[in-house]
Protein backbone atom coordinates (compact mmCIF):
# COMPACT_ATOMS: atom_id res chain seq x y z
CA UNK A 1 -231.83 -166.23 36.68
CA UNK A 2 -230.23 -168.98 34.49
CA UNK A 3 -233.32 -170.64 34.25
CA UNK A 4 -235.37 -168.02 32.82
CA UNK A 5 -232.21 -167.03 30.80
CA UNK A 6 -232.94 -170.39 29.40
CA UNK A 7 -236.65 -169.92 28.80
CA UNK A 8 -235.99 -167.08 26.71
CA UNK A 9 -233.39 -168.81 24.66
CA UNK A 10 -235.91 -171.85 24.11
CA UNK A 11 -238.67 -169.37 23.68
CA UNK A 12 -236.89 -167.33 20.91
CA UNK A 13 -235.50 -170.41 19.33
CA UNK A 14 -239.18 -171.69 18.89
CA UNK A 15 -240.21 -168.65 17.47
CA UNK A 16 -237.16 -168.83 15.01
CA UNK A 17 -237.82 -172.48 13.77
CA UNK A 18 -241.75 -172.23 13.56
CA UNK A 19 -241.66 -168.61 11.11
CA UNK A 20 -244.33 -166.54 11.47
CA UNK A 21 -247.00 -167.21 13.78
CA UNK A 22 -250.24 -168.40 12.12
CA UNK A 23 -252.72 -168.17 14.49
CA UNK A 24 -255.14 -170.74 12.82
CA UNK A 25 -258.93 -170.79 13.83
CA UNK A 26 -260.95 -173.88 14.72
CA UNK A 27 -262.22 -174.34 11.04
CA UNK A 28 -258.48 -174.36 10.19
CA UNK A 29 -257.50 -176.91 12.71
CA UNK A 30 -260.24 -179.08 11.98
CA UNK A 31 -259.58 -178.90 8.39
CA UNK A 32 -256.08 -179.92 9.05
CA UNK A 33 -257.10 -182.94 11.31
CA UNK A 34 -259.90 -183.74 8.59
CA UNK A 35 -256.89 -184.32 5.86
CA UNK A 36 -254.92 -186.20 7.92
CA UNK A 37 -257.50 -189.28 9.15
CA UNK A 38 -258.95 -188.83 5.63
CA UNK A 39 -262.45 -187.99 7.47
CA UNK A 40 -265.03 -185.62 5.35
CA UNK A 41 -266.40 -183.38 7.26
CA UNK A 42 -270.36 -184.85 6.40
CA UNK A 43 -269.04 -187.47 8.31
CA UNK A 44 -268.49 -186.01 11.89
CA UNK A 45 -270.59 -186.59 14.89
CA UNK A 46 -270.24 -185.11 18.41
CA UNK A 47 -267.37 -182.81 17.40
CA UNK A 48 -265.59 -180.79 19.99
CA UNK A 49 -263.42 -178.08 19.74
CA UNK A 50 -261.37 -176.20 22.41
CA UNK A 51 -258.62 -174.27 22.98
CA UNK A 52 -256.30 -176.30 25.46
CA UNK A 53 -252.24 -176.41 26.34
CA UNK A 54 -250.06 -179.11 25.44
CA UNK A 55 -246.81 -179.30 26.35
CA UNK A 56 -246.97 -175.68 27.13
CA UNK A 57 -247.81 -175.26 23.91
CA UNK A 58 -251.58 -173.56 22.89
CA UNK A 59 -253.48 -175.81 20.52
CA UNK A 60 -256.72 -176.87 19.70
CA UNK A 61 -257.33 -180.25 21.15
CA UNK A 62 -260.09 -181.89 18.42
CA UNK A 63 -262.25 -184.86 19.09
CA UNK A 64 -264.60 -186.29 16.63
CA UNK A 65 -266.65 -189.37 16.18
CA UNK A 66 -267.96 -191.45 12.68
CA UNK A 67 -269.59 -194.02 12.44
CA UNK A 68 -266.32 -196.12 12.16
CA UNK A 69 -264.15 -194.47 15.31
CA UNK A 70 -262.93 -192.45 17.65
CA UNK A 71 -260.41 -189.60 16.97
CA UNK A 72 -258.33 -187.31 18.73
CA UNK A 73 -255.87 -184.48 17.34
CA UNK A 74 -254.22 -181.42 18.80
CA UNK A 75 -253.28 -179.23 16.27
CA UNK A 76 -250.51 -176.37 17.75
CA UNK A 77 -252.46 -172.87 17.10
CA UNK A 78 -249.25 -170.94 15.91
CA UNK A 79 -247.92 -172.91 13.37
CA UNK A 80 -251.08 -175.53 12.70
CA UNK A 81 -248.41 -178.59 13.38
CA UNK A 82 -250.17 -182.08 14.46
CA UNK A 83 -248.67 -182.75 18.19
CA UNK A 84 -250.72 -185.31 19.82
CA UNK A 85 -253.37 -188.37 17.57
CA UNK A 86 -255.39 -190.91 19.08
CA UNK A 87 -257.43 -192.56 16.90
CA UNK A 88 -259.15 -196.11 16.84
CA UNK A 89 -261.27 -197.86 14.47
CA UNK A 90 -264.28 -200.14 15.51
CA UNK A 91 -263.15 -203.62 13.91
CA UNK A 92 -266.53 -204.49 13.49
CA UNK A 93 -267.11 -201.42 11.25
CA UNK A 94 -263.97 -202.10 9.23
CA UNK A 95 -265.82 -201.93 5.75
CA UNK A 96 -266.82 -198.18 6.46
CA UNK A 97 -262.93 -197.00 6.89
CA UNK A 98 -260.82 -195.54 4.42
CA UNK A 99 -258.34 -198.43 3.30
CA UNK A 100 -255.86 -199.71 0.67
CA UNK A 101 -257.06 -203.45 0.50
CA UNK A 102 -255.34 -206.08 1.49
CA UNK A 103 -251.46 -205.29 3.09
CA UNK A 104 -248.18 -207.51 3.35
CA UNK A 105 -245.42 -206.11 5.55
CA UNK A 106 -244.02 -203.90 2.88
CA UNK A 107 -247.29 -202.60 2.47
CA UNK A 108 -248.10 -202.12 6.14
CA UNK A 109 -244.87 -200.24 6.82
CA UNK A 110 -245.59 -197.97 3.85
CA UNK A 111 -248.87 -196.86 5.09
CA UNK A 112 -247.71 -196.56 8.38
CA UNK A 113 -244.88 -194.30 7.01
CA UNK A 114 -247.57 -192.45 5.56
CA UNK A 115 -248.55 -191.06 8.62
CA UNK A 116 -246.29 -188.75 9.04
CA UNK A 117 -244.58 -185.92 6.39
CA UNK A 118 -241.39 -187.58 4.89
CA UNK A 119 -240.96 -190.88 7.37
CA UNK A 120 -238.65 -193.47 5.74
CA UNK A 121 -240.31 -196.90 5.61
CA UNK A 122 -237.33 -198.65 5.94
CA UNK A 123 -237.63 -196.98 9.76
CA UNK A 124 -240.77 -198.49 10.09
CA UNK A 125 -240.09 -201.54 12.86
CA UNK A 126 -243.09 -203.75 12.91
CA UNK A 127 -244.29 -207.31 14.15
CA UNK A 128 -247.12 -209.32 12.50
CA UNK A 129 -249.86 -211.02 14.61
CA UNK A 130 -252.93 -213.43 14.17
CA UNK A 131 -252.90 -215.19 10.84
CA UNK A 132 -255.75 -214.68 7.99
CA UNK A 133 -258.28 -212.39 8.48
CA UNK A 134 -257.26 -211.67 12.28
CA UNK A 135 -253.40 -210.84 10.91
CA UNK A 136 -252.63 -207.29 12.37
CA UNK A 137 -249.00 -205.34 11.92
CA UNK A 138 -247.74 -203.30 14.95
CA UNK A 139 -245.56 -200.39 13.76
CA UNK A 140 -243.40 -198.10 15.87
CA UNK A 141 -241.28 -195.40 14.22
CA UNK A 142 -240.13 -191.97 14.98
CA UNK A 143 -240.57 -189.40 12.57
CA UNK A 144 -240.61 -185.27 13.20
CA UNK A 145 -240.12 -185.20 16.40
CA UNK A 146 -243.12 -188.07 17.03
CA UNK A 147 -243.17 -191.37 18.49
CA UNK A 148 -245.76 -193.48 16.22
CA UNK A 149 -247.48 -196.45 17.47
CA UNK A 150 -249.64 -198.31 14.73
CA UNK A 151 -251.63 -200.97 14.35
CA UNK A 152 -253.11 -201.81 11.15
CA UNK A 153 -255.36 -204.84 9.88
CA UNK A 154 -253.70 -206.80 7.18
CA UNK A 155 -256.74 -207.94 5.08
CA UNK A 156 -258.54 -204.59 4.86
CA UNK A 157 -255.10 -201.89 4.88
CA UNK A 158 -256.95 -200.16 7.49
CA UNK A 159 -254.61 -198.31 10.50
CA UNK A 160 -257.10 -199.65 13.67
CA UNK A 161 -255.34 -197.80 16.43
CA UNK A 162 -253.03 -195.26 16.04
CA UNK A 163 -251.01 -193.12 18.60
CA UNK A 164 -248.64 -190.70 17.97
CA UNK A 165 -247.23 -187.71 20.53
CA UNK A 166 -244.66 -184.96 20.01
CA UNK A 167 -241.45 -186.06 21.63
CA UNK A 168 -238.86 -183.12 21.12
CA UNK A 169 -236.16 -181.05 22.78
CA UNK A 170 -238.56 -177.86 22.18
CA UNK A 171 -241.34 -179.36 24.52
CA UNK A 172 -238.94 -180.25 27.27
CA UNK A 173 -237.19 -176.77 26.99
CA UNK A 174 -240.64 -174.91 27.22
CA UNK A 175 -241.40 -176.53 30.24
CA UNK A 176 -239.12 -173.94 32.42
């Protein structure tokens, strides 16, 4: 009885904090995912769309490939939030990705901030590996209820791997 007491209370709360449901379609969701890895659309092979669950939540799990990488969103269907990226970059394709030239660490930690609506790069913790050409940054920050892992290639500004997955008090509650 407490328990799904509780589920109601999370279940109402989440309505409350995410407004009016949205209901987004798979053009939508795409179209969100699209803006965030800075992908156009001409650019898309083997795309896949379906609905899936994630953290009891219903969203549309994305995957797309370019020329360059590999990518992986899920996009929450009710309020078209971005719960879940997986993305990696083919270093030996480097030249095709969308970058900002050449980073230092200020840089790095400001596009890794980037990533995610309103992150403080001061927040940004990140080590430096490899010198010259090989020198990569590894950032980890929280941000929106995410945890961010990053890894971007210094010489280029070009985020190589990035992983990213919802990490809030809402997910845990929903699982009762």
């Amino acid at each position: 009885m407490v328990k799904r007491n509780l589920g109601y209370i999370c279940a109402a709360l989440l309505l409350t904090l995410s407004g009016q449901a949205l209901a987004l379609n798979q053009d939508e969701a795409l179209d969100i995912a699209l803006r965030h890895s800075k992908v156009d659309r001409h650019d898309l092979s083997k795309l896949k769309i379906e609905r899936d669950r994630e953290d009891d939540i219903t969203v549309f799990k994305l995957e797309f490939e370019t020329t360059y990488g590999d990518f992986e969103y899920c996009v929450t269907v009710n309020s078209g939030d971005i719960i879940k990226i997986d993305y990696e970059i083919d270093e030996d394709k480097l030249r095709l990705a969308p970058g900002v030239g050449s980073v230092d660490a200020d840089g790095a930690r400001r596009l890794a901030a980037s990533q995610a609506r309103g992150a403080d790069p001061s927040s940004v913790r990140l080590k430096a590996e490899g010198e010259g050409r090989e020198k990569r940054y590894e950032a980890v920050f929280f941000a929106n209820g995410m945890k961010y892992e990053i890894e971007i290639n210094a010489a280029h500004g070009v985020i190589i791997d990035l992983n990213a997955q919802r990490r809030s008090l809402i997910a845990r509650c929903l699982r009762f």
